[in-house]
Protein backbone atom coordinates (compact mmCIF):
# COMPACT_ATOMS: atom_id res chain seq x y z
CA UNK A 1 11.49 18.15 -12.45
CA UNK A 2 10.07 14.44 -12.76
CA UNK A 3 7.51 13.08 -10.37
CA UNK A 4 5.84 9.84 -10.62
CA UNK A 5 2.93 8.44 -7.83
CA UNK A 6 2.63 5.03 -7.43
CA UNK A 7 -0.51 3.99 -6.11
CA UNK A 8 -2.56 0.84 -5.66
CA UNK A 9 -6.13 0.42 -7.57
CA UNK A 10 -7.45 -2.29 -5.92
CA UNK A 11 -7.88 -3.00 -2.02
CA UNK A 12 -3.64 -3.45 -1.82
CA UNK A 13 -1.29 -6.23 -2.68
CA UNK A 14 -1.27 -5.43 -6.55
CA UNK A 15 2.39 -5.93 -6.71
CA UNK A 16 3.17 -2.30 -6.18
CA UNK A 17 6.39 -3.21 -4.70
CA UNK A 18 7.87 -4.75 -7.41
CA UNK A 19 6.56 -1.72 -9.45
CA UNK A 20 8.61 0.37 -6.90
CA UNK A 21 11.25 -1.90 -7.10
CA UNK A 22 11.23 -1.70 -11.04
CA UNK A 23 11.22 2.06 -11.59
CA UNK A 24 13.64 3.07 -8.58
CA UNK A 25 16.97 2.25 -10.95
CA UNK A 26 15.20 5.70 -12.64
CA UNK A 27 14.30 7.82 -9.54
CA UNK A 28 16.84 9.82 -7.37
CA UNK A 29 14.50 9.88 -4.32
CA UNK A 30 12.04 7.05 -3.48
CA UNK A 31 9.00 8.27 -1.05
CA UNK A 32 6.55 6.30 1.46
CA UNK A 33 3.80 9.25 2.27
CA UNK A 34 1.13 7.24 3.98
CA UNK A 35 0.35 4.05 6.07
CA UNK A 36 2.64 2.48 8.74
CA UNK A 37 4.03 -1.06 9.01
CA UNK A 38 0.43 -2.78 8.41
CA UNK A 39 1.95 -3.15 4.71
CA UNK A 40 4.28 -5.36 2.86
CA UNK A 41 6.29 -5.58 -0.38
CA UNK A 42 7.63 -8.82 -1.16
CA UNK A 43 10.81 -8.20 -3.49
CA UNK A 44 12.60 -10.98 -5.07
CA UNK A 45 16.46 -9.91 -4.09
CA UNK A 46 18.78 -12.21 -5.35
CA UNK A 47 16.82 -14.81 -5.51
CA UNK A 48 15.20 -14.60 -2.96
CA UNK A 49 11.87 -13.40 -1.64
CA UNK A 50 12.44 -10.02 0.65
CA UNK A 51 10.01 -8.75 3.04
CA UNK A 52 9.94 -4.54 3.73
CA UNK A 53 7.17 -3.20 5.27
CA UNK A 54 8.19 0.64 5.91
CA UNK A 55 11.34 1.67 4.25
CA UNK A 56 10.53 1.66 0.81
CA UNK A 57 11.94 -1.20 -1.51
CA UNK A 58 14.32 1.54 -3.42
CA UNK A 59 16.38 1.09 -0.35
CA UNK A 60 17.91 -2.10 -2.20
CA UNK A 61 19.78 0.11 -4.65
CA UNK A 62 22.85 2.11 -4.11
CA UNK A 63 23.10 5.80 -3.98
CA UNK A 64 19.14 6.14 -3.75
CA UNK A 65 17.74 8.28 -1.01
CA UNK A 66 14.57 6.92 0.57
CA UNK A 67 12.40 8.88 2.70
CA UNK A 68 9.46 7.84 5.23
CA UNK A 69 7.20 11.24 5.54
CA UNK A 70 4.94 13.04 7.88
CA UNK A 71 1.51 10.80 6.35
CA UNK A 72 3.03 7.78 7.71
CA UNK A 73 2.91 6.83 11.00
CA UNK A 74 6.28 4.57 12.42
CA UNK A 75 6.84 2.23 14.78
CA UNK A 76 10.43 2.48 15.95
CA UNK A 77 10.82 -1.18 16.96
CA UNK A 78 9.48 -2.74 13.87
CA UNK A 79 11.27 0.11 11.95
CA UNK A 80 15.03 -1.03 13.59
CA UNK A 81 14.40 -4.56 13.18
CA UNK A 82 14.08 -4.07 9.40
CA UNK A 83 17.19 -1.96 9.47
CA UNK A 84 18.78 -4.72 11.23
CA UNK A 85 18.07 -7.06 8.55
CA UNK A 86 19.25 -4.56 5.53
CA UNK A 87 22.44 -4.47 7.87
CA UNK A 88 22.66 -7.94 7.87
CA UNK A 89 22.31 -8.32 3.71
CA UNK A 90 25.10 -5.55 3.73
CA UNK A 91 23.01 -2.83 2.54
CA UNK A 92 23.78 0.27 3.56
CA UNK A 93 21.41 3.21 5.22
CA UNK A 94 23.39 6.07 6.17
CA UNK A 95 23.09 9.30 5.17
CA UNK A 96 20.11 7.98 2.15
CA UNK A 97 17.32 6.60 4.47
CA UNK A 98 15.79 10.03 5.93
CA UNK A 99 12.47 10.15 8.44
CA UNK A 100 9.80 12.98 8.75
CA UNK A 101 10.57 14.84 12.05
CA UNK A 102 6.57 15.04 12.26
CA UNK A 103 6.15 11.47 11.52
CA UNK A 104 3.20 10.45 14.52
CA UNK A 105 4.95 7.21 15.91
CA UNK A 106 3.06 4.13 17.06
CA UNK A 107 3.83 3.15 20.79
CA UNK A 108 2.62 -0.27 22.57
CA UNK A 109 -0.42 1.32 23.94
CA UNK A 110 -1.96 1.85 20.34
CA UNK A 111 -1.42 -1.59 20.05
CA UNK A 112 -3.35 -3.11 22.37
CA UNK A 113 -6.48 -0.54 21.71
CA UNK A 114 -6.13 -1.68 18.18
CA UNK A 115 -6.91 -5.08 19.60
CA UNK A 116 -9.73 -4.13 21.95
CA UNK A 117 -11.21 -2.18 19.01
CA UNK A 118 -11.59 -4.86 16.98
CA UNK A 119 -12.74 -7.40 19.29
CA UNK A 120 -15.36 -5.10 20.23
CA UNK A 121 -16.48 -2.98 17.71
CA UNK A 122 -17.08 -3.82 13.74
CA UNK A 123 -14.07 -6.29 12.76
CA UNK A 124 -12.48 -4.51 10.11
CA UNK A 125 -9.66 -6.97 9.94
CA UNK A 126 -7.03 -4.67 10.89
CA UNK A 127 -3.30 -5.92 11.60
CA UNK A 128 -3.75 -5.15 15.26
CA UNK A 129 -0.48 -2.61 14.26
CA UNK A 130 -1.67 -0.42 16.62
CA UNK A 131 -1.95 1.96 13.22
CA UNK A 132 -5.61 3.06 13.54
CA UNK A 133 -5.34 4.42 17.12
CA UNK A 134 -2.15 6.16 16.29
CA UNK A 135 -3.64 7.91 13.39
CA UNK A 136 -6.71 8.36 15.66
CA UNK A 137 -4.81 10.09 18.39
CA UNK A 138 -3.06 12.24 15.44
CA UNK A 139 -6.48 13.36 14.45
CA UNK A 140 -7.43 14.07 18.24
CA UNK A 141 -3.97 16.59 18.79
CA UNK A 142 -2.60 14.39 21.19
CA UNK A 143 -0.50 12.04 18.98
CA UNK A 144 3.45 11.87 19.34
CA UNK A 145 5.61 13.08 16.45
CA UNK A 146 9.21 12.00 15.91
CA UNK A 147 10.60 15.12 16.69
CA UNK A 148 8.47 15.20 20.05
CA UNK A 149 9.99 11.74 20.56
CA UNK A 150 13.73 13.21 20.78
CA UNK A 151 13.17 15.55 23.22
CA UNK A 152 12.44 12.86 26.50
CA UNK A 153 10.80 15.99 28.96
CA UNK A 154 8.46 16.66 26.09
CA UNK A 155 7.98 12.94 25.54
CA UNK A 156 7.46 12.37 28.83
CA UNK A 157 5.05 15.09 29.47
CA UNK A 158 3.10 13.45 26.39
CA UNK A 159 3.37 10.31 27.23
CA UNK A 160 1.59 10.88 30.97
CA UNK A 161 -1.13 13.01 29.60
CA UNK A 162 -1.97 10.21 26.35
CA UNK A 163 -2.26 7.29 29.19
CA UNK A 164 -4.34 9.10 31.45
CA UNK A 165 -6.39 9.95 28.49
CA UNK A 166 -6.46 6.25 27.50
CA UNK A 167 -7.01 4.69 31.55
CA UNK A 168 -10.51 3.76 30.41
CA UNK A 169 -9.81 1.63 27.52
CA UNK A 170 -6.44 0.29 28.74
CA UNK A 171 -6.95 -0.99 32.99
CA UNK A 172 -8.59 -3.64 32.21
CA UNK A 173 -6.10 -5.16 29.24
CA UNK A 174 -2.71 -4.32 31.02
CA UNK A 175 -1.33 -2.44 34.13
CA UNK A 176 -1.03 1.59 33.24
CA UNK A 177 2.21 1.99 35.63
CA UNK A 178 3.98 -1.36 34.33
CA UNK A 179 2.88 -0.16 30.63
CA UNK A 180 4.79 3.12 31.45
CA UNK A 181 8.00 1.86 32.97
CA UNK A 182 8.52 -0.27 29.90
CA UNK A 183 7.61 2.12 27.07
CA UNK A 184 10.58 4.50 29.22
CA UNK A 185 12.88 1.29 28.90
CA UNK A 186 12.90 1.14 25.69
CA UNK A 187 13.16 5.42 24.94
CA UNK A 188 17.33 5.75 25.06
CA UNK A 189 17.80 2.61 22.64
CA UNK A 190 15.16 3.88 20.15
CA UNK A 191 15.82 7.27 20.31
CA UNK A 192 19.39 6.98 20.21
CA UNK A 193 18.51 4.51 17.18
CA UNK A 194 16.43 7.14 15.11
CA UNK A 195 17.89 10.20 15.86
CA UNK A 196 20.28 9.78 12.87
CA UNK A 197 17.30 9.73 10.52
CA UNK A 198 15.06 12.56 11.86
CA UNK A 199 15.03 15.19 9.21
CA UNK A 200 12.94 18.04 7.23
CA UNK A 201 11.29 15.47 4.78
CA UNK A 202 9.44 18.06 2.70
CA UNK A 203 11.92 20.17 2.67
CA UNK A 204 13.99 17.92 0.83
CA UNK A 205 12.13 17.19 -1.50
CA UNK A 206 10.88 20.78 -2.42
CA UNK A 207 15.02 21.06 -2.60
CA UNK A 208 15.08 17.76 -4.70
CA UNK A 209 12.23 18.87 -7.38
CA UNK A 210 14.06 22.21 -7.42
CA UNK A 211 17.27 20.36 -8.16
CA UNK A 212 15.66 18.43 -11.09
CA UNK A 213 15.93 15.03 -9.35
CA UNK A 214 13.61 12.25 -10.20
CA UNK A 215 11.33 11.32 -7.24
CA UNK A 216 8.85 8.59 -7.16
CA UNK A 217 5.99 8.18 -4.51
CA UNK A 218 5.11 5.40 -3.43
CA UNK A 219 1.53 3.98 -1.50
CA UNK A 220 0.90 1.17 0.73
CA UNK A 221 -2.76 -0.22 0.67
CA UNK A 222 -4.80 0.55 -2.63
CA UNK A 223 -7.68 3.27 -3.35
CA UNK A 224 -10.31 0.79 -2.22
CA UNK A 225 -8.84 1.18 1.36
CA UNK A 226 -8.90 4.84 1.07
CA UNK A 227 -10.12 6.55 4.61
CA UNK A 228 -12.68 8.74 2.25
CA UNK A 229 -13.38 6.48 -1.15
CA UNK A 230 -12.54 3.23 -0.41
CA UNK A 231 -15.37 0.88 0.93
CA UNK A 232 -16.00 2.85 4.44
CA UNK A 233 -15.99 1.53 7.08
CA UNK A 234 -13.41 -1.56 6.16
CA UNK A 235 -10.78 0.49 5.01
CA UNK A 236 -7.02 2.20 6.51
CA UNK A 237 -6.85 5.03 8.72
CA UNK A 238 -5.14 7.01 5.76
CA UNK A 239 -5.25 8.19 2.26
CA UNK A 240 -3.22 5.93 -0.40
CA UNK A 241 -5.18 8.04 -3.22
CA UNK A 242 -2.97 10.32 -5.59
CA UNK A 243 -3.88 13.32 -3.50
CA UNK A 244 -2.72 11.75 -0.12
CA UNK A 245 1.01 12.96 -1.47
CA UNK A 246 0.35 16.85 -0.73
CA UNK A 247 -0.67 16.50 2.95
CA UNK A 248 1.05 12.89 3.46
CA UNK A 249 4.41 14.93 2.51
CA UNK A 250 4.33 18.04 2.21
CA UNK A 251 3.98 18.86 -1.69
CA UNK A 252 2.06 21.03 -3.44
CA UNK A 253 -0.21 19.64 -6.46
CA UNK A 254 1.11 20.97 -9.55
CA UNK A 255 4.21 19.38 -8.05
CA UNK A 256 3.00 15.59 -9.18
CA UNK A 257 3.61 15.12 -13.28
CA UNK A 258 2.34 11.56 -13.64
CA UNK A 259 0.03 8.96 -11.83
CA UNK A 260 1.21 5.05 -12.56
CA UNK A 261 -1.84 3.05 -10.84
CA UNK A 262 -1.30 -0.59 -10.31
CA UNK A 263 -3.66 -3.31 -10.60
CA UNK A 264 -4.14 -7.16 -10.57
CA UNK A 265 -5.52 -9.23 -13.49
CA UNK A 266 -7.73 -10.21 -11.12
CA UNK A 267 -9.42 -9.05 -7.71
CA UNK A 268 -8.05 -9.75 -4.11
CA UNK A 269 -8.74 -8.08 -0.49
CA UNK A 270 -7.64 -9.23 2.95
CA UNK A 271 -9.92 -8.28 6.02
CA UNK A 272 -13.26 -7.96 6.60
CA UNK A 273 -15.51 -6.14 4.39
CA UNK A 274 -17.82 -5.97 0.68
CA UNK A 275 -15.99 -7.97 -2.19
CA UNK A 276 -18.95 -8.08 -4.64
CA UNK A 277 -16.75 -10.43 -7.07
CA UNK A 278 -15.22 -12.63 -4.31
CA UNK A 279 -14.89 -16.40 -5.46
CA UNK A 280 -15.50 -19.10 -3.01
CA UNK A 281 -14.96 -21.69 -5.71
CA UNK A 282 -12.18 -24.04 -6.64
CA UNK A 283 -11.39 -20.74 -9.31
CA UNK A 284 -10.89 -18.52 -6.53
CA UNK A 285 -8.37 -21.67 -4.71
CA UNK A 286 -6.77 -21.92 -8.35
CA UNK A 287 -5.98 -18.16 -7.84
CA UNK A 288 -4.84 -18.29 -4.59
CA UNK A 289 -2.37 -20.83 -4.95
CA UNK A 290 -0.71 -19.51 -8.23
CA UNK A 291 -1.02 -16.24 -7.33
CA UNK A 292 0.81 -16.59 -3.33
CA UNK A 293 -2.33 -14.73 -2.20
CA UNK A 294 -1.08 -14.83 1.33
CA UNK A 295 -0.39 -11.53 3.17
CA UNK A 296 3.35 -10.16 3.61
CA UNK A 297 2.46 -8.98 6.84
CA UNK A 298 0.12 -11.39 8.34
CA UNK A 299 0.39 -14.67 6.21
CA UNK A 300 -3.34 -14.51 5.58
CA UNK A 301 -4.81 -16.03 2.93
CA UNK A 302 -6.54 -13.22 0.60
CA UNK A 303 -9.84 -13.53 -0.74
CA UNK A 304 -9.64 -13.97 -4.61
CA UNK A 305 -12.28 -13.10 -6.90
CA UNK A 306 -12.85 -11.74 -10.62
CA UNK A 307 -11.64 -8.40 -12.26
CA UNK A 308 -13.95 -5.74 -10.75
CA UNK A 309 -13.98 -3.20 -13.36
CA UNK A 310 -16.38 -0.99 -11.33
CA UNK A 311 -13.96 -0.16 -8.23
CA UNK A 312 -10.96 0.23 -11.20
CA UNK A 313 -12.90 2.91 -12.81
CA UNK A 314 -13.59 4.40 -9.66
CA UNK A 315 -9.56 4.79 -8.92
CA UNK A 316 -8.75 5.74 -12.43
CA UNK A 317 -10.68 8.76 -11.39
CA UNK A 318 -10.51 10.00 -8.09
CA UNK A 319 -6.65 9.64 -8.89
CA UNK A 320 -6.34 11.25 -12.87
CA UNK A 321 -4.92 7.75 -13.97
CA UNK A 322 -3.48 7.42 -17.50
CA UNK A 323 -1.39 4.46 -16.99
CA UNK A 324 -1.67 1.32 -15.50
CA UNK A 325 0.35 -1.99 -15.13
CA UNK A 326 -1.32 -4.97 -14.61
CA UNK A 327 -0.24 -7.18 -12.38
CA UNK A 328 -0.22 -11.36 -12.26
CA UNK A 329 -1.40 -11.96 -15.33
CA UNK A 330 1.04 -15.33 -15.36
CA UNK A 331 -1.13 -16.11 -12.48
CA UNK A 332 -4.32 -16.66 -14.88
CA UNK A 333 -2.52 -19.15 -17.19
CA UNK A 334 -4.56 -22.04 -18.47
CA UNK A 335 -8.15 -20.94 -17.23
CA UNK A 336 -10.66 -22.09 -19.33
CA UNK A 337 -13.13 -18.85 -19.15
CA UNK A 338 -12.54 -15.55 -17.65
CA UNK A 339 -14.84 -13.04 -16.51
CA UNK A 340 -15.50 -9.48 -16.15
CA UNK A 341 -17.23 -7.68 -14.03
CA UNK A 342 -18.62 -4.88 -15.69
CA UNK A 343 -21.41 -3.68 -13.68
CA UNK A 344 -23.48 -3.83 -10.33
CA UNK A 345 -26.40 -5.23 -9.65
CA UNK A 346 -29.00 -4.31 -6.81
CA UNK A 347 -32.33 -4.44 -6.93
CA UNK A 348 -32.85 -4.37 -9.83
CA UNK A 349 -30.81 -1.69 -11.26
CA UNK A 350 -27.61 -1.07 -12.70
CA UNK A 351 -23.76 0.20 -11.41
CA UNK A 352 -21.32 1.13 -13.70
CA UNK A 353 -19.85 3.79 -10.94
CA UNK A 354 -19.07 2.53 -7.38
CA UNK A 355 -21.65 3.03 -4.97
CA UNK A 356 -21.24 4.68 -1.73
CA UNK A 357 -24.01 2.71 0.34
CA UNK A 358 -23.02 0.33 2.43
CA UNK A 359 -26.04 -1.98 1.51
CA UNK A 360 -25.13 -1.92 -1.87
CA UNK A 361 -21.53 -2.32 -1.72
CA UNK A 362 -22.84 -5.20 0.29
CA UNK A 363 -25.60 -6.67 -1.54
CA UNK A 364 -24.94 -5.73 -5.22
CA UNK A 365 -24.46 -9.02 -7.33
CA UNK A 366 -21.30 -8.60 -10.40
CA UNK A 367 -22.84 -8.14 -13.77
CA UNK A 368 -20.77 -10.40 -15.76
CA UNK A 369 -18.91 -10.22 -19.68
CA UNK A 370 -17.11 -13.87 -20.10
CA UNK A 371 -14.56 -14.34 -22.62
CA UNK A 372 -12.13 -17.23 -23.07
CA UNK A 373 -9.28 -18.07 -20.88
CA UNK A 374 -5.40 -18.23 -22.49
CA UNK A 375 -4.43 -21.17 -22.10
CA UNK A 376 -0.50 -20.31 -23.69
CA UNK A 377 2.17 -19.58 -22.45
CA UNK A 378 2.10 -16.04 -20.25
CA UNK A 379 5.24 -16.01 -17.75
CA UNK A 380 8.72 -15.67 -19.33
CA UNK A 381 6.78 -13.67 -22.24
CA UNK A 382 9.01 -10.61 -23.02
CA UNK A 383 6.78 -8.64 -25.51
CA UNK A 384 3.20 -7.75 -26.22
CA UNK A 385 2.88 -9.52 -29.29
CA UNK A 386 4.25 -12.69 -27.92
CA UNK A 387 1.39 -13.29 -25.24
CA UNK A 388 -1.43 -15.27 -25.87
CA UNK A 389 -4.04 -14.11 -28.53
CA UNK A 390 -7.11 -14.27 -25.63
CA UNK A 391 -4.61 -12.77 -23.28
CA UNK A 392 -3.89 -9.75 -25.26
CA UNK A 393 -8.09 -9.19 -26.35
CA UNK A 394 -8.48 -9.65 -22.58
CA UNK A 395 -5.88 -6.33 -21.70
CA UNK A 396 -7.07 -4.73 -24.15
CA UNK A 397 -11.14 -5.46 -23.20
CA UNK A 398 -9.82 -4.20 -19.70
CA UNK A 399 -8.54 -1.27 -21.10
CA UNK A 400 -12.24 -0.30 -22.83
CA UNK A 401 -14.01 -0.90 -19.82
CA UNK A 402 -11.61 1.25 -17.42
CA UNK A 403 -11.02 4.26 -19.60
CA UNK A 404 -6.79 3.89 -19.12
CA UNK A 405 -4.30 3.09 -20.58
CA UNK A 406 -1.94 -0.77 -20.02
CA UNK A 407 1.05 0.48 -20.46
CA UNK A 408 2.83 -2.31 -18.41
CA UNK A 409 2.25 -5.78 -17.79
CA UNK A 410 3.85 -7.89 -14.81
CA UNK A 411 4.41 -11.77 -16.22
CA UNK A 412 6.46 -13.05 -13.10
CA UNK A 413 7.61 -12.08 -9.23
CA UNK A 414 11.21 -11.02 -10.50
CA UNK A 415 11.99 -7.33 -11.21
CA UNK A 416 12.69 -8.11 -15.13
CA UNK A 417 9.26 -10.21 -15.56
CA UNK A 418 7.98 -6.72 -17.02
CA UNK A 419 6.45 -6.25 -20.59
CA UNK A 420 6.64 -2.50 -21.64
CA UNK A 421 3.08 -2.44 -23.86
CA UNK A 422 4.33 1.65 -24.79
CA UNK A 423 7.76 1.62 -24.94
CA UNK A 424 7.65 5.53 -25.18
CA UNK A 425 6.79 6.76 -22.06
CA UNK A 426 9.49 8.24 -20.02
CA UNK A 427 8.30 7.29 -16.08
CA UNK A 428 11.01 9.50 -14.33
């Protein structure tokens, strides 16, 4: 048995899908266990930049079986308009792209709360996916599951008894009765559409492990967005962590062999919420720009900002990290000085381990360590030795401060722009 988790570090976008993308020519299953269509991977597939934001990127290879599981929750329309574009490239589904049958799914109604929600509550800077109130009503025992979906007098039954719950919220946004007619519309198309894919997730992969396949897990978001250690409230409405694979897809712990946790050279975040190292700066533009900090899902620009090593040490624990790639390094060329944080700073006294106030997530100033920028050449680089002298002593000052090690280090958007640092470790 070989099972890998791929997880983000950070607050998401770390590059995890070309880290996906990388490692799935070695795995036999590929597996999205949390989140909903609120992410993005950008891929570079021939050529070309490629946009999935629930079927996960291993889809792109042949003969590799890709599963969406019960953590995550779909919606069916976004979900068969990325289908129809993988039709359209000529890759083919069938029989290796496989659904939870107790996937919750996402229907307009969520939707539109999301959007009330934000506009009145505290903006968390959701994607107004409708995900939050879907995982809500999941948590409440009144969420749809996939399998709930295919049977229309169940879904029905559901369906009345979720909007009458929901009258309140929704009369004064959109009309319940028109809301209702349309949502039944749309049932035979989608449920005709996903019918094919509705299957036993965890058992499948309980059959895979036992089979000695090679299965890789993969995370949207990043632990800093974690519903219970990420910076509460501006975080996702599920668990990205390491341990979000049990309950996000059915597998039991001494199941998982290895934890690869992916992280950016430096620090970005999209929404609302603390960013203690945030750069508002013609630094934090420089990174930006090189870096194509602009969201795959929403095209907004991300907030840039130093390496954080306080939140990175935070992940490498709550998730047993050994190994890390890091991410965008080519993106730091010709700087003339770097920086580090390497503590907190609030009233007073010192941080070295994430806090969990709010005030102090909010307030805390970055203890800084400088050191000079690289100012060689970074992208195209195909070994360790080859990078810049200050860019190696800065991975390898990273590597001190988080307690894990850089076993991988991303020097360009294309699959192949990958240094292997330990050349010895077997992934899958």
């Amino acid at each position: 048995m070989s099972t890998l988790i791929v997880l983000g570090t950070q607050w998401g976008d770390e590059g995890k899908g070309k880290v996906v993308h990388y490692l799935s020519k070695q795995a036999d299953y590929i597996v999205r266990y949390q989140g909903g269509n609120n992410a993005g991977h950008t891929l570079i597939f021939e050529d070309k930049p490629f946009v999935l934001h629930l079927i996960p990127s291993g889809i792109l290879f042949p003969e590799k079986y890709c599963l969406i599981t019960n953590g995550v929750v779909v919606d069916l329309k976004s979900l068969k308009r990325e289908v129809d574009v993988l039709a359209k490239k000529k890759i083919v589904i069938k029989n290796r792209f496989f659904i939870s049958e107790q996937a919750h799914i996402i229907l307009p109604y969520h939707k539109i709360i999301d959007g009330i929600l934000e506009d009145r509550n505290i903006k968390i800077g959701t994607t107004r996916k409708g995900i939050g109130p879907a995982y809500a009503d999941k948590v409440k025992r009144i969420g749809i599951r996939t399998v709930d979906y295919l049977e229309r007098d169940v879904f029905e039954d559901l369906l009345e008894k979720n909007l009458i719950e929901k009258v309140a919220v929704l009369k004064d946004k959109v009309d319940i009765t028109d809301l209702k007619k349309k949502i039944l519309e749309d049932y035979n198309e989608l449920s005709e559409f996903v019918r094919p894919f509705i299957a036993n997730t965890s058992f499948m992969i309980e059959r895979a492990i036992s089979d000695n396949k090679r299965i890789l897990f993969e995370s949207a978001q990043g632990t800093l967005l974690d519903l219970d250690f990420g910076t509460y409230p501006f975080v996702t409405s599920s668990n990205p962590i390491a341990g979000g694979v049990c309950s996000g897809a059915g597998v039991g712990p001494t199941r998982i062999n290895n934890v690869l946790g992916v992280m950016k050279a430096y620090t970005t975040r999209v929404g609302e919420g603390p960013f203690t190292t945030e750069l508002f700066d013609e630094v934090g533009d420089y990174l930006r720009e090189r870096g194509g900090e602009y969201g795959a899902t929403t095209g907004r620009p991300r907030r840039c900002g130093w390496f954080d090593s306080v939140i990175i040490r935070h992940s490498v624990r709550v998730n047993d990290i050994k190994h890390l790639i890091l991410t965008k390094l080519d993106c730091m060329e010709d700087l003339d000085k770097i920086k580090i944080c390497v503590a907190y700073k609030y009233k007073n006294k010192i941080y070295k381990e994430f806090p969990a106030s709010r005030t102090i997530q909010k307030y805390a100033k970055p203890v800084y360590e400088e050191m000079p920028g690289f100012n060689g050449k970074v992208k195209g680089v195909i070994n360790f030795e080859s990078l810049p002298t200050n860019a190696q002593r800065y991975i390898k000052r990273l590597e001190e401060l988080i307690g894990a090690s850089i076993d991988l280090v991303s020097v360009g958007r294309k699959r192949e722009e990958i240094i292997e640092v330990n050349k010895d470790i077997n992934w899958l």
